[in-house]
Protein backbone atom coordinates (compact mmCIF):
# COMPACT_ATOMS: atom_id res chain seq x y z
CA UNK A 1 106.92 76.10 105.17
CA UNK A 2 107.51 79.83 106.79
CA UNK A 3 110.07 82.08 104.98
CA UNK A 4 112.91 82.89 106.59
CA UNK A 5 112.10 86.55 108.01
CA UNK A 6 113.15 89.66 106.67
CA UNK A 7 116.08 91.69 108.08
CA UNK A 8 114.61 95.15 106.68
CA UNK A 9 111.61 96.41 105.66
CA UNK A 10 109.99 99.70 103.86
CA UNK A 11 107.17 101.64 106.00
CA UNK A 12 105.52 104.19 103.68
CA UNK A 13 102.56 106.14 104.38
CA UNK A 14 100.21 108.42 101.46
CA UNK A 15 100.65 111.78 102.74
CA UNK A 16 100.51 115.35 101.65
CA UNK A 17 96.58 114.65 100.41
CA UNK A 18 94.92 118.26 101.58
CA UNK A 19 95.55 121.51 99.52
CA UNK A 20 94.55 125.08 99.93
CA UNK A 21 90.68 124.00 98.62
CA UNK A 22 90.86 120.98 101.16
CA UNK A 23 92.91 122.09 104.30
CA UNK A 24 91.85 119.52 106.19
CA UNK A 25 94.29 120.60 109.37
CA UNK A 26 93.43 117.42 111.20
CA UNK A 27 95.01 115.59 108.13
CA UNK A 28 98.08 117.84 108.22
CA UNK A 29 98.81 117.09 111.82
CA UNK A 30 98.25 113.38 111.03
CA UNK A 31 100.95 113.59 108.84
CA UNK A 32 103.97 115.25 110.55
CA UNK A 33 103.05 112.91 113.47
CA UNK A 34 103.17 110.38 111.68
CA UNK A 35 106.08 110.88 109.58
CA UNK A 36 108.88 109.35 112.69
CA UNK A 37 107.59 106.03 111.91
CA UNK A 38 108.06 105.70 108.68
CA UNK A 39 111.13 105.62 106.05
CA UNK A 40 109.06 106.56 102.99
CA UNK A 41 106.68 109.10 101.95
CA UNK A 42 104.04 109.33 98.71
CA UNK A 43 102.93 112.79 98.27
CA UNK A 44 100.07 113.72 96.29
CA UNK A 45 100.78 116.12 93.79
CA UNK A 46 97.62 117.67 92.05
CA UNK A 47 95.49 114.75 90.88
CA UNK A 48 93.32 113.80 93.56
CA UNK A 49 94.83 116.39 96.11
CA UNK A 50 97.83 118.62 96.44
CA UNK A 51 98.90 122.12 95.62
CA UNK A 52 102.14 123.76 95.31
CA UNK A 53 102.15 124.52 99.37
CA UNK A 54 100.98 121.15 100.85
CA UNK A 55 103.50 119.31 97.99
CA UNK A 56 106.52 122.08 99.25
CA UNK A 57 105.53 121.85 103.39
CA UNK A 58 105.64 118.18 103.14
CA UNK A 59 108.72 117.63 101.09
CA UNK A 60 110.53 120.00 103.36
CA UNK A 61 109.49 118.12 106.80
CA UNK A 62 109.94 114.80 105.38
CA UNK A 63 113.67 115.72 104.46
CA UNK A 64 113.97 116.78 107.39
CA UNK A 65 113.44 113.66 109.11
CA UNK A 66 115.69 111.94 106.40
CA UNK A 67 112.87 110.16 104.59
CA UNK A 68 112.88 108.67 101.07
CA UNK A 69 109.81 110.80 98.89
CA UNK A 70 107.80 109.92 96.46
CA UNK A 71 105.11 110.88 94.29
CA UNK A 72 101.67 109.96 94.33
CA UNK A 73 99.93 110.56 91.12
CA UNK A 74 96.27 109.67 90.40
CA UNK A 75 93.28 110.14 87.98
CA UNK A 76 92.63 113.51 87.73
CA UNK A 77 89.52 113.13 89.94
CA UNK A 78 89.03 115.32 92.87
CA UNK A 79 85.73 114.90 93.68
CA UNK A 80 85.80 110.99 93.78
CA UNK A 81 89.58 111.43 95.82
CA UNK A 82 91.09 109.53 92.70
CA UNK A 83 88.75 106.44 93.41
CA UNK A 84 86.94 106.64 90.51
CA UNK A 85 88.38 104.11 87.49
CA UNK A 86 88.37 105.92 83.67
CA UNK A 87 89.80 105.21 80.54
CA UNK A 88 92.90 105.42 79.20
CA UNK A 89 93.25 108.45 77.23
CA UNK A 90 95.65 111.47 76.04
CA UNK A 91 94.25 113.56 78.48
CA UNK A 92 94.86 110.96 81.60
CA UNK A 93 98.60 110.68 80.03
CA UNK A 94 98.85 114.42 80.08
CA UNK A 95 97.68 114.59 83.74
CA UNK A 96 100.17 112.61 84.42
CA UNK A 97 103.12 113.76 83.28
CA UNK A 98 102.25 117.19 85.02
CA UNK A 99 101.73 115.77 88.26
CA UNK A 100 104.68 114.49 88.07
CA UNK A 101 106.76 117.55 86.42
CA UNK A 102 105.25 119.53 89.08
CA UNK A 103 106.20 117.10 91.47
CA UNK A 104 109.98 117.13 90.30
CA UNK A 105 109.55 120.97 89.90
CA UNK A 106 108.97 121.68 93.68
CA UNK A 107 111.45 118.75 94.72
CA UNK A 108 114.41 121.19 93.25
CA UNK A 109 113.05 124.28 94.50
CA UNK A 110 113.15 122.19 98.17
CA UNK A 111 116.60 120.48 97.67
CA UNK A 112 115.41 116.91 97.76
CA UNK A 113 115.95 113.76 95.33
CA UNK A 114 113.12 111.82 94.34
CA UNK A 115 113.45 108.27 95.19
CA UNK A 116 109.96 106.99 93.93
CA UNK A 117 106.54 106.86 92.01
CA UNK A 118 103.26 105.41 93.43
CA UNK A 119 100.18 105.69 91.97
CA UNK A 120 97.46 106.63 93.51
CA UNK A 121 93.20 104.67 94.13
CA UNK A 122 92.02 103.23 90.99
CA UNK A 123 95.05 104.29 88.97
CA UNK A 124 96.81 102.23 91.47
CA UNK A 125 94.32 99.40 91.26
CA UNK A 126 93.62 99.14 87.56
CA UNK A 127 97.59 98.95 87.18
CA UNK A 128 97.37 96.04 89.46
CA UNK A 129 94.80 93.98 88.44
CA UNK A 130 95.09 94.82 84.09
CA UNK A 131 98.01 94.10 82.15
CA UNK A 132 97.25 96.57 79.32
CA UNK A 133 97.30 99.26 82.00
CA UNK A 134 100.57 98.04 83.76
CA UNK A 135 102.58 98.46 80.58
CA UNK A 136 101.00 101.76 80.11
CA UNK A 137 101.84 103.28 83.49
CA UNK A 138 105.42 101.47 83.26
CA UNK A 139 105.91 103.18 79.89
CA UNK A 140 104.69 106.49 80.98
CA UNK A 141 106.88 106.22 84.28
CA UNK A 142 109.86 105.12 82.79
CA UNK A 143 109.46 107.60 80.00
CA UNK A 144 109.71 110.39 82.39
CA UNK A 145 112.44 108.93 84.44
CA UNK A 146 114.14 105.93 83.82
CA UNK A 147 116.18 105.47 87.25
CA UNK A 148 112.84 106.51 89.38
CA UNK A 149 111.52 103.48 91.52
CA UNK A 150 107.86 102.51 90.85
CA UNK A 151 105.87 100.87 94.12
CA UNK A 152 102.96 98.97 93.50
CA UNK A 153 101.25 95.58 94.53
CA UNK A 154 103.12 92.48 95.13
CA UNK A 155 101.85 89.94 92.97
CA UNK A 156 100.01 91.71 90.63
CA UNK A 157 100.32 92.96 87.03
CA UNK A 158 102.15 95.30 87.96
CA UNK A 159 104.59 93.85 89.94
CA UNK A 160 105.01 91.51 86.74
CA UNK A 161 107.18 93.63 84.96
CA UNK A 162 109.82 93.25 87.37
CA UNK A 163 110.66 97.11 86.69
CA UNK A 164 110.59 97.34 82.60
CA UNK A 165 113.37 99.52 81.18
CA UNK A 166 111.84 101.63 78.70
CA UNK A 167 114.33 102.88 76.06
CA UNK A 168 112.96 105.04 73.02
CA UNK A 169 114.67 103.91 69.44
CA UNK A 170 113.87 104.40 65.84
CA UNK A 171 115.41 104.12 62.88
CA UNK A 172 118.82 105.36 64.51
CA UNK A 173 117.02 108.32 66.45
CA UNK A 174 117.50 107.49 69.93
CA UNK A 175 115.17 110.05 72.76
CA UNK A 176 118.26 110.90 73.93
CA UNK A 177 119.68 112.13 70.50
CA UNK A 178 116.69 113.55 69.14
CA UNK A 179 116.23 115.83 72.22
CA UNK A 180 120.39 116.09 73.57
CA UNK A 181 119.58 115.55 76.84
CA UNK A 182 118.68 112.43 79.03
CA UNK A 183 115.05 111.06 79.50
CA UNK A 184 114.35 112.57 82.87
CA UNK A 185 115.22 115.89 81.57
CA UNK A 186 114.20 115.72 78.13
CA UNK A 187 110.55 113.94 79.25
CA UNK A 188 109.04 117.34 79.80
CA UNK A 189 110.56 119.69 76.98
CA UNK A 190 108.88 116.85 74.34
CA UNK A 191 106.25 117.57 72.12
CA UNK A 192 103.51 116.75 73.89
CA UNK A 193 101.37 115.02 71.27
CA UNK A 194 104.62 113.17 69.93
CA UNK A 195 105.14 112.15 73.61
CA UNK A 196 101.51 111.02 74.32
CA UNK A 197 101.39 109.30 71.24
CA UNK A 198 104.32 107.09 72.12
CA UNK A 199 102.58 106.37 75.76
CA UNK A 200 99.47 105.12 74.28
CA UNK A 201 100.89 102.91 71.95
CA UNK A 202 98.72 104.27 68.45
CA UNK A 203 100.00 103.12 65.51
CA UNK A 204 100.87 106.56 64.52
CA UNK A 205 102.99 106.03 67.41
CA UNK A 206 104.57 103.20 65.70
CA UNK A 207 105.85 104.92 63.20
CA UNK A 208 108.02 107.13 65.24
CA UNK A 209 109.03 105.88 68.51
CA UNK A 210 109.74 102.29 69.29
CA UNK A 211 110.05 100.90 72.68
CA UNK A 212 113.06 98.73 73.41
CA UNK A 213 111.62 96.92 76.38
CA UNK A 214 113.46 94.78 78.92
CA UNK A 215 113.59 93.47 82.08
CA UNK A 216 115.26 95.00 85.40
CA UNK A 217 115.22 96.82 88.40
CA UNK A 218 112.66 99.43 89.47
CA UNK A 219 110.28 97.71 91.25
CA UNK A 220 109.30 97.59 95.00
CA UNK A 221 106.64 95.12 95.97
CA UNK A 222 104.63 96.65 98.43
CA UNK A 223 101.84 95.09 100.62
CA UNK A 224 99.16 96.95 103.00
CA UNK A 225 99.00 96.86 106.96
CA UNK A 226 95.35 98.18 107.26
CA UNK A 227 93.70 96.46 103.98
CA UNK A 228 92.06 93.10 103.93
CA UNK A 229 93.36 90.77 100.90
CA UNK A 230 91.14 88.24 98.40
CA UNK A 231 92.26 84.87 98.03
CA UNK A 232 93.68 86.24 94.65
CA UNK A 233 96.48 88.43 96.44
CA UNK A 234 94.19 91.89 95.63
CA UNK A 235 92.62 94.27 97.93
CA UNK A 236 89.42 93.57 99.20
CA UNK A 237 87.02 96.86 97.71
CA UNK A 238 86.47 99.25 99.95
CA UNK A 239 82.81 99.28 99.20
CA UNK A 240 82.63 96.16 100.76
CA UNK A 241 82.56 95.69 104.74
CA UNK A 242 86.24 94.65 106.45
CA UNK A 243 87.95 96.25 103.70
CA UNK A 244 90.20 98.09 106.07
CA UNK A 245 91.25 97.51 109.31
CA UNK A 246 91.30 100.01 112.11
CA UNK A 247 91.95 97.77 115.08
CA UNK A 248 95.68 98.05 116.16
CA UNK A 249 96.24 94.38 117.08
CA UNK A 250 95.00 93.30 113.79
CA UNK A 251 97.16 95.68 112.00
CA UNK A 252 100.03 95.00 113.80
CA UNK A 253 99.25 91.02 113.39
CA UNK A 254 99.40 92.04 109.76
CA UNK A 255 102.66 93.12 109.41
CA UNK A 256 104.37 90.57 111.80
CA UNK A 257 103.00 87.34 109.40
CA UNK A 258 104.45 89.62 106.41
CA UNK A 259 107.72 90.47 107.62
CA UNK A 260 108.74 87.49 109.83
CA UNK A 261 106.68 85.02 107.32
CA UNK A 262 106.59 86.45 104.03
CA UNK A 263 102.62 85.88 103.94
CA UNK A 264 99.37 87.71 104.48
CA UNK A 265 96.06 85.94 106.13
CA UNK A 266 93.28 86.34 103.29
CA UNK A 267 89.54 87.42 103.74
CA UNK A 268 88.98 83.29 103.67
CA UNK A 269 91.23 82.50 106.60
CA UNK A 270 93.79 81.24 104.04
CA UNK A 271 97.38 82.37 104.51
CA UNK A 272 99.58 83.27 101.42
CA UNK A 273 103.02 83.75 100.01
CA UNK A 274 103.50 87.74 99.44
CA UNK A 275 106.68 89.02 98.76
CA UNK A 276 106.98 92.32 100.81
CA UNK A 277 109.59 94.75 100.47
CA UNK A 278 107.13 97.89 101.64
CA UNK A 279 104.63 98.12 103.98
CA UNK A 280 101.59 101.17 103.01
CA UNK A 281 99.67 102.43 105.96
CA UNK A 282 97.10 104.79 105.24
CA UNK A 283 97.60 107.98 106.86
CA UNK A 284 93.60 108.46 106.99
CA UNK A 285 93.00 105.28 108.95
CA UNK A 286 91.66 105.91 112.30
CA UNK A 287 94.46 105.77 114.56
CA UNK A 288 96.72 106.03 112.21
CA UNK A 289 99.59 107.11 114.06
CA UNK A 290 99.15 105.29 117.10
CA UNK A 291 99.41 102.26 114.46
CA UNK A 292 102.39 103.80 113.06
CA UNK A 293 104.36 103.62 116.51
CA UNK A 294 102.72 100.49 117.40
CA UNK A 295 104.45 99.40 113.97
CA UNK A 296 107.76 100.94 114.50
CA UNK A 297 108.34 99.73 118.01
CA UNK A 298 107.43 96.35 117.14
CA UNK A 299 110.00 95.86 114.29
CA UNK A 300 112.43 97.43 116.34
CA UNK A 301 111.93 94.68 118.95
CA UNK A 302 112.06 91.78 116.00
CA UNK A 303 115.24 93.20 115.07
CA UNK A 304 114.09 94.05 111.67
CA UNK A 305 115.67 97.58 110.65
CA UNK A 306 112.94 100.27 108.96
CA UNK A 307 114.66 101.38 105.51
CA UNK A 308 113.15 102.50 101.95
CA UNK A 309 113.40 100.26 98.97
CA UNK A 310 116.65 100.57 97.38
């Protein structure tokens, strides 16, 4: 039986990925066009793209249009665009944390709140599909912020968590009494090899922080209008053919079994409960923004309001 259909949905779009080394101007163009469709933003911030300019000039024209932003951090891996899966390691952790510091740096030089983290290509992917990578990228996330949102796929590992809570203790020290200051603010000032330590769970680790882990809010469950899924609720690879769509209809057809549904049609003709909360669409896909309005004014006509996560 059909779910009832949604009354509001998320539309949020990867944007922001050029820098001064990769101008790309067709890219920026794609993305102030296609920012009036769309209620949420993820803007790349130094891993796979991004530089202090295209990070400021797209924080500054999505709050102008009144859009939720988020940051999109990756593998530190520009020449495979983030795409390329590594191991978990200090120096990933580190990379991180100062995406997203610079992130959160330029977001108070602009004026704007951040509303969300999303990660980025195989950082993104490895979180889904790997439980042992999940709990690292909630504890890293939640370490730096503990109110921040974290996006990721619906019905994967990561969505699992449900939005941990991470809250340092040990032994009466608290993060917050150890440092005198919140998480958020404290996250950065932290001894960095005390920090990492506690992300990657060593057992010298252990011996200092503790994780007091439970479950809560945090989560949005988002789903893809231009990606084909496996039977297993994943993406389909993009090495493989179909992996994304670029024909409008289809797109659209997409997004109209997720929101008025609640399901997605898989690579096998199959059709599948998904809980969708947000809707990605790629900023890069060919006609992209045509999609985007395409998109827009067809939830408009359902009656289905366009809103970030909340």
């Amino acid at each position: 039986m059909s779910k009832e259909k949604t009354t509001y949905v998320d539309i949020n779009c990867d944007l922001g990925e050029w820098d001064a080394l990769d101008p790309h101007p067709e890219q920026q163009l794609r993305d102030r066009e296609i920012m009036p469709f769309v209620s949420s933003v993820n803007i790349a911030c130094g891993g796979h793209r991004g530089d202090g300019h295209s990070i400021r000039t797209t924080m500054e024209h999505a709050a102008s249009l009144d859009l939720a932003i988020g940051l999109h951090p990756s593998f530190p891996d520009r020449e495979g665009f983030g795409r390329v899966e590594k191991p978990w390691s200090d120096l990933v952790a580190e990379s991180l944390y100062n995406q997203l510091d610079f992130g959160r740096s330029l977001a108070r030089e602009v004026g704007v709140e951040l509303h969300h983290i999303k990660p980025h290509g195989a950082l993104y992917n490895m979180a889904s599909k790997y439980e042992s990578w999940a709990e690292k990228l909630w504890t890293l996330f939640r370490s730096w912020d503990d109110d921040i949102l974290v996006y990721g796929l619906s019905e994967s590992e990561m969505a699992k968590g449900l939005g941990l809570d991470i809250m340092s203790v040990d032994e009466g020290r608290s993060y917050e009494r150890e440092l005198g200051s919140s998480k958020s603010e404290a996250g950065p000032n932290l001894d960095e090899a005390t920090r990492l330590k506690a992300v990657s769970g060593s057992e010298e680790s252990n011996a200092f922080w503790a994780f007091d882990v439970k479950l809560g809010g945090g989560f949005c469950a988002e789903a893809f209008a231009d990606r084909a899924y496996n039977p297993n609720l994943t993406l389909r690879s993009r090495s493989k053919d179909g992996a994304v769509y670029s024909d409008p209809s289809l797109v659209l057809a997409q997004v109209q079994e997720m929101v008025l549904h609640g399901q997605v049609r898989c690579v096998d003709g199959i059709s599948r409960s998904l809980k969708v909360q947000s809707i990605c669409l790629h900023s890069d896909t060919p006609g992209a923004v045509e999609m985007a309005e395409l998109i827009a004014r067809s939830l408009k006509e359902l009656d289905i309001e366009v809103r970030p996560c909340s």
